[in-house]
Protein backbone atom coordinates (compact mmCIF):
# COMPACT_ATOMS: atom_id res chain seq x y z
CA UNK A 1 -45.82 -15.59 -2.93
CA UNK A 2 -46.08 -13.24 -5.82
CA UNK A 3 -47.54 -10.68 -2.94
CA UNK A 4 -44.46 -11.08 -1.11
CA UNK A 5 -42.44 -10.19 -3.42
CA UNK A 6 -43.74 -7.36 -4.28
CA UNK A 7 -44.14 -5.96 -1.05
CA UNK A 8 -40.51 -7.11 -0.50
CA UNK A 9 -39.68 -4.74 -4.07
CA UNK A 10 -41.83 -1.88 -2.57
CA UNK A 11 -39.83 -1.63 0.71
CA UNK A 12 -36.65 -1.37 -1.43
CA UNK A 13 -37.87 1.07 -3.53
CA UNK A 14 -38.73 2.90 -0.25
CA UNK A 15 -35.80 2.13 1.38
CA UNK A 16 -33.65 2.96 -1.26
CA UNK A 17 -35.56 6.65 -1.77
CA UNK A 18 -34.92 7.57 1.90
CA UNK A 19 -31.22 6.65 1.38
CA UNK A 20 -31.26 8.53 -1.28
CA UNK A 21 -32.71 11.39 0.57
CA UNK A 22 -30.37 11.30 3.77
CA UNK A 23 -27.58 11.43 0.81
CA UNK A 24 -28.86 14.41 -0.90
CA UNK A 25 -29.18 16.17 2.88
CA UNK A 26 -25.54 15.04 3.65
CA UNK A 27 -24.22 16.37 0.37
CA UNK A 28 -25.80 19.60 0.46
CA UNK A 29 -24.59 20.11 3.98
CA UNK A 30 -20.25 19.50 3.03
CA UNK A 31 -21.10 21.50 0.11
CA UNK A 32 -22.43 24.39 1.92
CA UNK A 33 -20.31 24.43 4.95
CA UNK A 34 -16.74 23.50 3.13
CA UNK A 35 -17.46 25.95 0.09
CA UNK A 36 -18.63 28.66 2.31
CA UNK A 37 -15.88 28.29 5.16
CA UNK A 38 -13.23 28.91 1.91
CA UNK A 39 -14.39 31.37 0.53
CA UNK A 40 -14.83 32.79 3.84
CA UNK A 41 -11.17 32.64 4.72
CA UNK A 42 -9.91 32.68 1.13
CA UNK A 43 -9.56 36.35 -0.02
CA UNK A 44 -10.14 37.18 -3.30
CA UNK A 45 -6.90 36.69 -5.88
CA UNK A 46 -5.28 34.62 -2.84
CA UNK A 47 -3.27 31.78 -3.93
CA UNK A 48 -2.22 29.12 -1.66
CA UNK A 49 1.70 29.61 -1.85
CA UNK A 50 0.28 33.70 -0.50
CA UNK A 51 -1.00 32.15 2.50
CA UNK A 52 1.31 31.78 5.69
CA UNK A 53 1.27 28.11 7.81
CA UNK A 54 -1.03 29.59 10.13
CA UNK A 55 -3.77 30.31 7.42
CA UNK A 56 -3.42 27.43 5.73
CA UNK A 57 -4.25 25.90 8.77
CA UNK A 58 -7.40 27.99 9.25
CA UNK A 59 -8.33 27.33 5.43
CA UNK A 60 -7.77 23.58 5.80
CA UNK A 61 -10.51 23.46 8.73
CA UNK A 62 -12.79 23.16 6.10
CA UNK A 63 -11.71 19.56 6.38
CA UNK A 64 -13.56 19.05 9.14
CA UNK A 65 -17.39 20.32 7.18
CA UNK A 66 -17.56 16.73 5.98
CA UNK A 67 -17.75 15.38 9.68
CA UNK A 68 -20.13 17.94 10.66
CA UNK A 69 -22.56 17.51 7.97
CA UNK A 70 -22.13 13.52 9.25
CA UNK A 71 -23.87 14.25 12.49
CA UNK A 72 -26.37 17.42 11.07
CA UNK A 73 -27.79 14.98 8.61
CA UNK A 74 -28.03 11.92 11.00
CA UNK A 75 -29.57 14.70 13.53
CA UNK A 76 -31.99 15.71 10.73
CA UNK A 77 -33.14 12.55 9.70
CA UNK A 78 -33.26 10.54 12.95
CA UNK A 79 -30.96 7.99 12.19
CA UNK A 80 -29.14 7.62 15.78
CA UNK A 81 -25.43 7.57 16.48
CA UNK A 82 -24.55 3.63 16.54
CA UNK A 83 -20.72 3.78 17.35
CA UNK A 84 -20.18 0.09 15.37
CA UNK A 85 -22.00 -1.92 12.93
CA UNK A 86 -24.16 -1.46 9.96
CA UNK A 87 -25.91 1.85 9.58
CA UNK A 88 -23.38 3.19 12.48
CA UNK A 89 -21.02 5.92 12.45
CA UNK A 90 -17.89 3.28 12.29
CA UNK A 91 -15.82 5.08 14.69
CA UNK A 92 -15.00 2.03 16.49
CA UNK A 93 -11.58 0.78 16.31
CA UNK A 94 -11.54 -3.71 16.44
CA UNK A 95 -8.15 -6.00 16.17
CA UNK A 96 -9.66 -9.30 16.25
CA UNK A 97 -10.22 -11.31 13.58
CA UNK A 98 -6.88 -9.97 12.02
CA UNK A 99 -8.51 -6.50 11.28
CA UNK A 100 -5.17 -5.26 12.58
CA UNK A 101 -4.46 -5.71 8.97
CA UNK A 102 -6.18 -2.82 7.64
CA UNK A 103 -4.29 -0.85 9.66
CA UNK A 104 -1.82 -1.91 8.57
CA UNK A 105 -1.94 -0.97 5.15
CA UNK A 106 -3.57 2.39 6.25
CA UNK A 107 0.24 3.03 6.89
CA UNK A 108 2.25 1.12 3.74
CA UNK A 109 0.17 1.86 0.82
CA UNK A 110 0.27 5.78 0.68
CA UNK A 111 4.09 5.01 0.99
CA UNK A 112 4.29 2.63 -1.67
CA UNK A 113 2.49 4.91 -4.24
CA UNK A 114 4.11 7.86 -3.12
CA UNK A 115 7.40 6.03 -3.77
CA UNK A 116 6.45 4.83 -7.10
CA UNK A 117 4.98 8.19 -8.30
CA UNK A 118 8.37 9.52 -7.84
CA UNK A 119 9.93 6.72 -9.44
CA UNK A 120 7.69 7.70 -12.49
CA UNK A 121 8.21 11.30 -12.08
CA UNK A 122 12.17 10.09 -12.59
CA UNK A 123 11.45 8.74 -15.59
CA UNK A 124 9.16 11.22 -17.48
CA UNK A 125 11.64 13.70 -16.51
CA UNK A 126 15.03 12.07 -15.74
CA UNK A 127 16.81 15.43 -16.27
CA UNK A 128 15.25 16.31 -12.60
CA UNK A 129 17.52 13.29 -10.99
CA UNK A 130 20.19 15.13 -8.70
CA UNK A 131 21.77 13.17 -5.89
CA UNK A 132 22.89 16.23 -4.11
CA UNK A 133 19.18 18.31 -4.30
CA UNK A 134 18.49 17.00 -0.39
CA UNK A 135 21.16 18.90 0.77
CA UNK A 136 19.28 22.06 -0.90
CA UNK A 137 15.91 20.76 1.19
CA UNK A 138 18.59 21.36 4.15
CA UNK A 139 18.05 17.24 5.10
CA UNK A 140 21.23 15.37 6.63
CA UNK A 141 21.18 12.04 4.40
CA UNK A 142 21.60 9.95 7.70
CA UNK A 143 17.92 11.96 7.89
CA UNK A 144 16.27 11.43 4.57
CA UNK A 145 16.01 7.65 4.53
CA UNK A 146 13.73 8.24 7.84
CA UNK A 147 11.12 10.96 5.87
CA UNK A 148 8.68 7.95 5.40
CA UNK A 149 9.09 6.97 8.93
CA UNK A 150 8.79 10.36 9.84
CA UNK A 151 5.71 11.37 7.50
CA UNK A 152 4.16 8.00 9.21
CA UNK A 153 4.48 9.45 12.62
CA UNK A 154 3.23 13.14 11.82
CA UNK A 155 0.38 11.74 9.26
CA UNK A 156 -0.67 9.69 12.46
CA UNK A 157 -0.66 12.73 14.60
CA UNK A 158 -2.34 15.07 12.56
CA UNK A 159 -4.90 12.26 12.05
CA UNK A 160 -7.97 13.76 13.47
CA UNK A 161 -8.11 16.53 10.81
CA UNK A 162 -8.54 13.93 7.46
CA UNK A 163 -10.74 12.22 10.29
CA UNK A 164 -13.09 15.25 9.42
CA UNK A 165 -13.23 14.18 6.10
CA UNK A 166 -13.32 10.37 5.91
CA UNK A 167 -16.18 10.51 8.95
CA UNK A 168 -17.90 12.33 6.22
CA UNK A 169 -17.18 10.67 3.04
CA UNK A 170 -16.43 6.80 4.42
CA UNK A 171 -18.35 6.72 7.03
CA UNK A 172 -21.47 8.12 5.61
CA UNK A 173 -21.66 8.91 1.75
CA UNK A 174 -20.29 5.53 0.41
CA UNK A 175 -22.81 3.13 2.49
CA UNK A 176 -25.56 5.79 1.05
CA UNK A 177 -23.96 5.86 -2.31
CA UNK A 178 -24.13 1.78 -2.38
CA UNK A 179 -27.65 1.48 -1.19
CA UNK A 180 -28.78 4.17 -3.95
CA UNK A 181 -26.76 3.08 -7.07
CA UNK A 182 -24.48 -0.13 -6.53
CA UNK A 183 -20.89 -0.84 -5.81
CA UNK A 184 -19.10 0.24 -8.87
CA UNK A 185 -21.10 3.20 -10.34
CA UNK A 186 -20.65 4.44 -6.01
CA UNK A 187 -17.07 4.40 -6.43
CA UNK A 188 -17.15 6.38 -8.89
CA UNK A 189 -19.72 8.67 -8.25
CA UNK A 190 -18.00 9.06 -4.72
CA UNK A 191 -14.73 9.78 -6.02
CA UNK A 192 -16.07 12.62 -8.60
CA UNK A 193 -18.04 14.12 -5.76
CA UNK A 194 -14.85 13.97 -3.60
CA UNK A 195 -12.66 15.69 -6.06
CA UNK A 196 -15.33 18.42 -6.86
CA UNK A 197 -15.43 19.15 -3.08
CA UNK A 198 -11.71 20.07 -3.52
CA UNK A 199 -12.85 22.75 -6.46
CA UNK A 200 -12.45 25.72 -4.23
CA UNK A 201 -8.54 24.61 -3.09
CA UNK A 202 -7.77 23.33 -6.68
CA UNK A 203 -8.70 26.59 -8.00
CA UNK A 204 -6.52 28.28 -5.50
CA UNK A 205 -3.49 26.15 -6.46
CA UNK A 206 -3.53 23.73 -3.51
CA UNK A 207 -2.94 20.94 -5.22
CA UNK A 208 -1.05 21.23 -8.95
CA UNK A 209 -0.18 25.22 -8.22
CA UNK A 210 -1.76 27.20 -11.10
CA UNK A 211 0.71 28.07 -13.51
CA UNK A 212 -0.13 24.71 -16.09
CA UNK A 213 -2.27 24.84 -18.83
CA UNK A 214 -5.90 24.96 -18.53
CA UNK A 215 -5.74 25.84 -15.09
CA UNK A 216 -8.02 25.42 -12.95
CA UNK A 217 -10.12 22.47 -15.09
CA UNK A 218 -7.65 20.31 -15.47
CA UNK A 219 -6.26 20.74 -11.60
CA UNK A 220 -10.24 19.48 -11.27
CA UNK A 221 -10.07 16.22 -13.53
CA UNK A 222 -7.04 15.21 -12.06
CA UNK A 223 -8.26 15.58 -8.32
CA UNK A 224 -11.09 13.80 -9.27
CA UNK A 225 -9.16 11.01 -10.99
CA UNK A 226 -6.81 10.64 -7.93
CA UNK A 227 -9.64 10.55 -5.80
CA UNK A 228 -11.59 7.70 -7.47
CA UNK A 229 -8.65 5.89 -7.30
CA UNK A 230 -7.33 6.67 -4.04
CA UNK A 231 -11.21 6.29 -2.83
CA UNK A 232 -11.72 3.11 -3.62
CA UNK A 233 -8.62 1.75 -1.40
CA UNK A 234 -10.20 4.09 1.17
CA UNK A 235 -13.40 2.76 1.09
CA UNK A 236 -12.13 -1.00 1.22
CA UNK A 237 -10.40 -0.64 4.38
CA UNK A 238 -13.12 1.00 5.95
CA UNK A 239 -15.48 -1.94 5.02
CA UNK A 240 -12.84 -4.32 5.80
CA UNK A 241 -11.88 -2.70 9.42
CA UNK A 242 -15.54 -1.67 9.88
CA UNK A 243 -13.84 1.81 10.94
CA UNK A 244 -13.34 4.93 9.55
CA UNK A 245 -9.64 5.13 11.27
CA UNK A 246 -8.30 3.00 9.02
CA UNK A 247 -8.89 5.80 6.15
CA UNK A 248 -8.25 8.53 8.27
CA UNK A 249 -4.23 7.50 8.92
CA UNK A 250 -3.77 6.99 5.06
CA UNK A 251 -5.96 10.08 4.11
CA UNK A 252 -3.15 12.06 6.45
CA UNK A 253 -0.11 9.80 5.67
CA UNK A 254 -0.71 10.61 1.88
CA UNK A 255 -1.13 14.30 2.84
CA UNK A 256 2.15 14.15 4.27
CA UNK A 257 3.82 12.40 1.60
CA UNK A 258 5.86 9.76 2.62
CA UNK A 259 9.25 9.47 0.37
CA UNK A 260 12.65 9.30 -0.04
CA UNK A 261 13.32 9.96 -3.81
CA UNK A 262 11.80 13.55 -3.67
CA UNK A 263 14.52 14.40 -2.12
CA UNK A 264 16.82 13.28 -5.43
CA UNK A 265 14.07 15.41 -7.53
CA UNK A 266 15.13 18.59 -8.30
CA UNK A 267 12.48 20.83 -9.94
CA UNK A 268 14.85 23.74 -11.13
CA UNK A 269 16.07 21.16 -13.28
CA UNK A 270 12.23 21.05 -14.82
CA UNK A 271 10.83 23.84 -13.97
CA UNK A 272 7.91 24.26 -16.65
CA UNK A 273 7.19 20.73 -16.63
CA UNK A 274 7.58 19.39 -13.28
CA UNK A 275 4.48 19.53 -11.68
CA UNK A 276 2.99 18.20 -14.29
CA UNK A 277 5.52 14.62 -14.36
CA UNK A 278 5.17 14.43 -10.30
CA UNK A 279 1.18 14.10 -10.96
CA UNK A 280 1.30 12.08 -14.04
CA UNK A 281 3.89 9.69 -12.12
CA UNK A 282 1.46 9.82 -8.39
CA UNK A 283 -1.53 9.44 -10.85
CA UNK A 284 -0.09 6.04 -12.85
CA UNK A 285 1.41 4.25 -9.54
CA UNK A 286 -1.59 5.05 -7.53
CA UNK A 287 -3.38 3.52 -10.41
CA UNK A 288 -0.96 0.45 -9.88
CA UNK A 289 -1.24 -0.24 -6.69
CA UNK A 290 -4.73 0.41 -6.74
CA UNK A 291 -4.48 -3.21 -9.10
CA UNK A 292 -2.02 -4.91 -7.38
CA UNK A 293 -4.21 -3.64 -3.98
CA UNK A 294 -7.39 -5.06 -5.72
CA UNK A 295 -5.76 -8.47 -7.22
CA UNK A 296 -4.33 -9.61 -4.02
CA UNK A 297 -8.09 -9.12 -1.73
CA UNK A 298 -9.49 -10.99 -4.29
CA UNK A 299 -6.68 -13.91 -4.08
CA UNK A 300 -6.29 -14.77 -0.83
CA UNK A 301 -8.95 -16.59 1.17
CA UNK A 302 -11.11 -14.48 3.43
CA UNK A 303 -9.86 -11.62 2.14
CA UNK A 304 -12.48 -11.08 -0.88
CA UNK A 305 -14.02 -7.53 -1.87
CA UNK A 306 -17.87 -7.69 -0.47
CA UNK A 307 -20.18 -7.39 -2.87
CA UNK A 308 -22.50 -4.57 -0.67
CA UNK A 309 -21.49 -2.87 2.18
């Protein structure tokens, strides 16, 4: 018996190295390719307001590196290409057994903290309420209550490019990250790893511009706050749904920013401080429903957080 277990302990300590091996391969690879691809296309003292539509585009490729290094590593290592299932790629796409819900929420949670944020943003800096700024955004108001509906449709669309990344980080970096470390130090250890991937954008004022103070470090700690939080939603409805597609329509829908109130937000109204209340607001209600999110799996039956992947 006691032979058993041991041999039992010295596969896992086995199995567990060559997880953590495949990880370091996979990690090194998004690094590599993402990092060098922007600072390929980014020129030096290039901000991201410089750029035109068309080279954001190019720069946001680098999107896709996560993917890539996805398939190198499972190439490299000899893992095959299971569409579905444990150890697979989870590019599969089920309904039964009410995994239509995941989907579902894929869609209404980037909209509900969105929403909030701005309802937050409102009240760190209520001076920035003006009921007439949408018709500065040039939006017809019979328009603006449709944004969400409309940021839903184009977040769906444009789908396949936060595919890139969530076929990277959900579909292959959290199940490595679990096997190697458990569930909760993963999550957070994902989400760090996530937000230092962003370093290069951050630093270019992709995400919080880069006129705040102590640019870029604090653009960094916040990017990899929001995506520990937003990372652990991700990750659920990937486990839940067994698919990365789940994570890839909320990854875009929150890219595209689903909301009605920004367009009562007026930063002229704010100017040196606004950026800073729309993050702090995003940052607290993603935070919220990240809670509320968590509170309700573990409530209703059949719904519970797994323990592993």
């Amino acid at each position: 018996m006691m032979t058993q277990i041991a041999d039992k302990t010295t596969e896992n300590t086995k199995d567990k190295k060559e997880e953590g091996r495949r990880l370091a391969i996979y990690l090194v690879l998004s690094f590599l390719f993402a990092w060098g691809w922007f600072f390929l296309t980014i020129r030096s003292g290039e901000t991201w307001d410089d750029m035109s539509a068309e080279k954001q585009s190019l720069v946001a490729l680098g999107m896709m590196c996560p993917l890539i290094a996805h398939v190198l590593t499972r190439l490299i290592t000899r893992e095959g290409f299971a569409m579905t299932g444990e150890g697979s790629m989870m590019l599969g796409i089920v309904f039964r057994d009410r995994k239509w819900i995941w989907f579902l929420l894929a869609f209404i949670l980037p909209w509900a903290y969105t929403e909030l944020g701005n309802v937050f943003s409102l009240l760190i800096s209520p001076e920035t309420f003006d009921p007439t700024y949408y018709q500065v955004l040039d939006v017809d108001r019979r328009i603006l209550f449709l944004l969400p509906a409309g940021a839903l449709i184009s977040g769906t669309v444009s789908s396949f490019a936060a595919f890139g990344e969530e076929g990277g980080w959900r579909g292959y970096m959290m199940p490595k990250l679990f096997s190697v470390m458990g569930r909760v130090p993963a999550l957070i250890t994902g989400g760090i790893i996530w937000g230092l991937w962003h370093a290069p954008l951050t630093c270019i004022g992709h995400n919080f511009g880069t006129d705040y103070p102590g640019f870029p470090y604090v653009g960094i700690l916040k990017m990899c706050i929001f995506c520990t939080l937003v990372g652990v939603m991700l990750t659920v409805l990937t486990e839940k749904s067994g698919s990365v597609w789940p994570a890839a329509f909320m990854h875009a829908i929150s890219n595209a920013h689903p909301a009605i109130l920004r367009g009562f937000i007026n930063p002229d109204k704010a100017a040196d401080t606004i950026d800073s209340s729309l993050w702090s607001g995003k940052l607290i209600s993603v935070l919220l429903v990240l809670i509320v999110f968590l509170l309700i799996l573990r409530k209703r039956n059949g719904m519970h957080l797994p323990k592993t992947v």
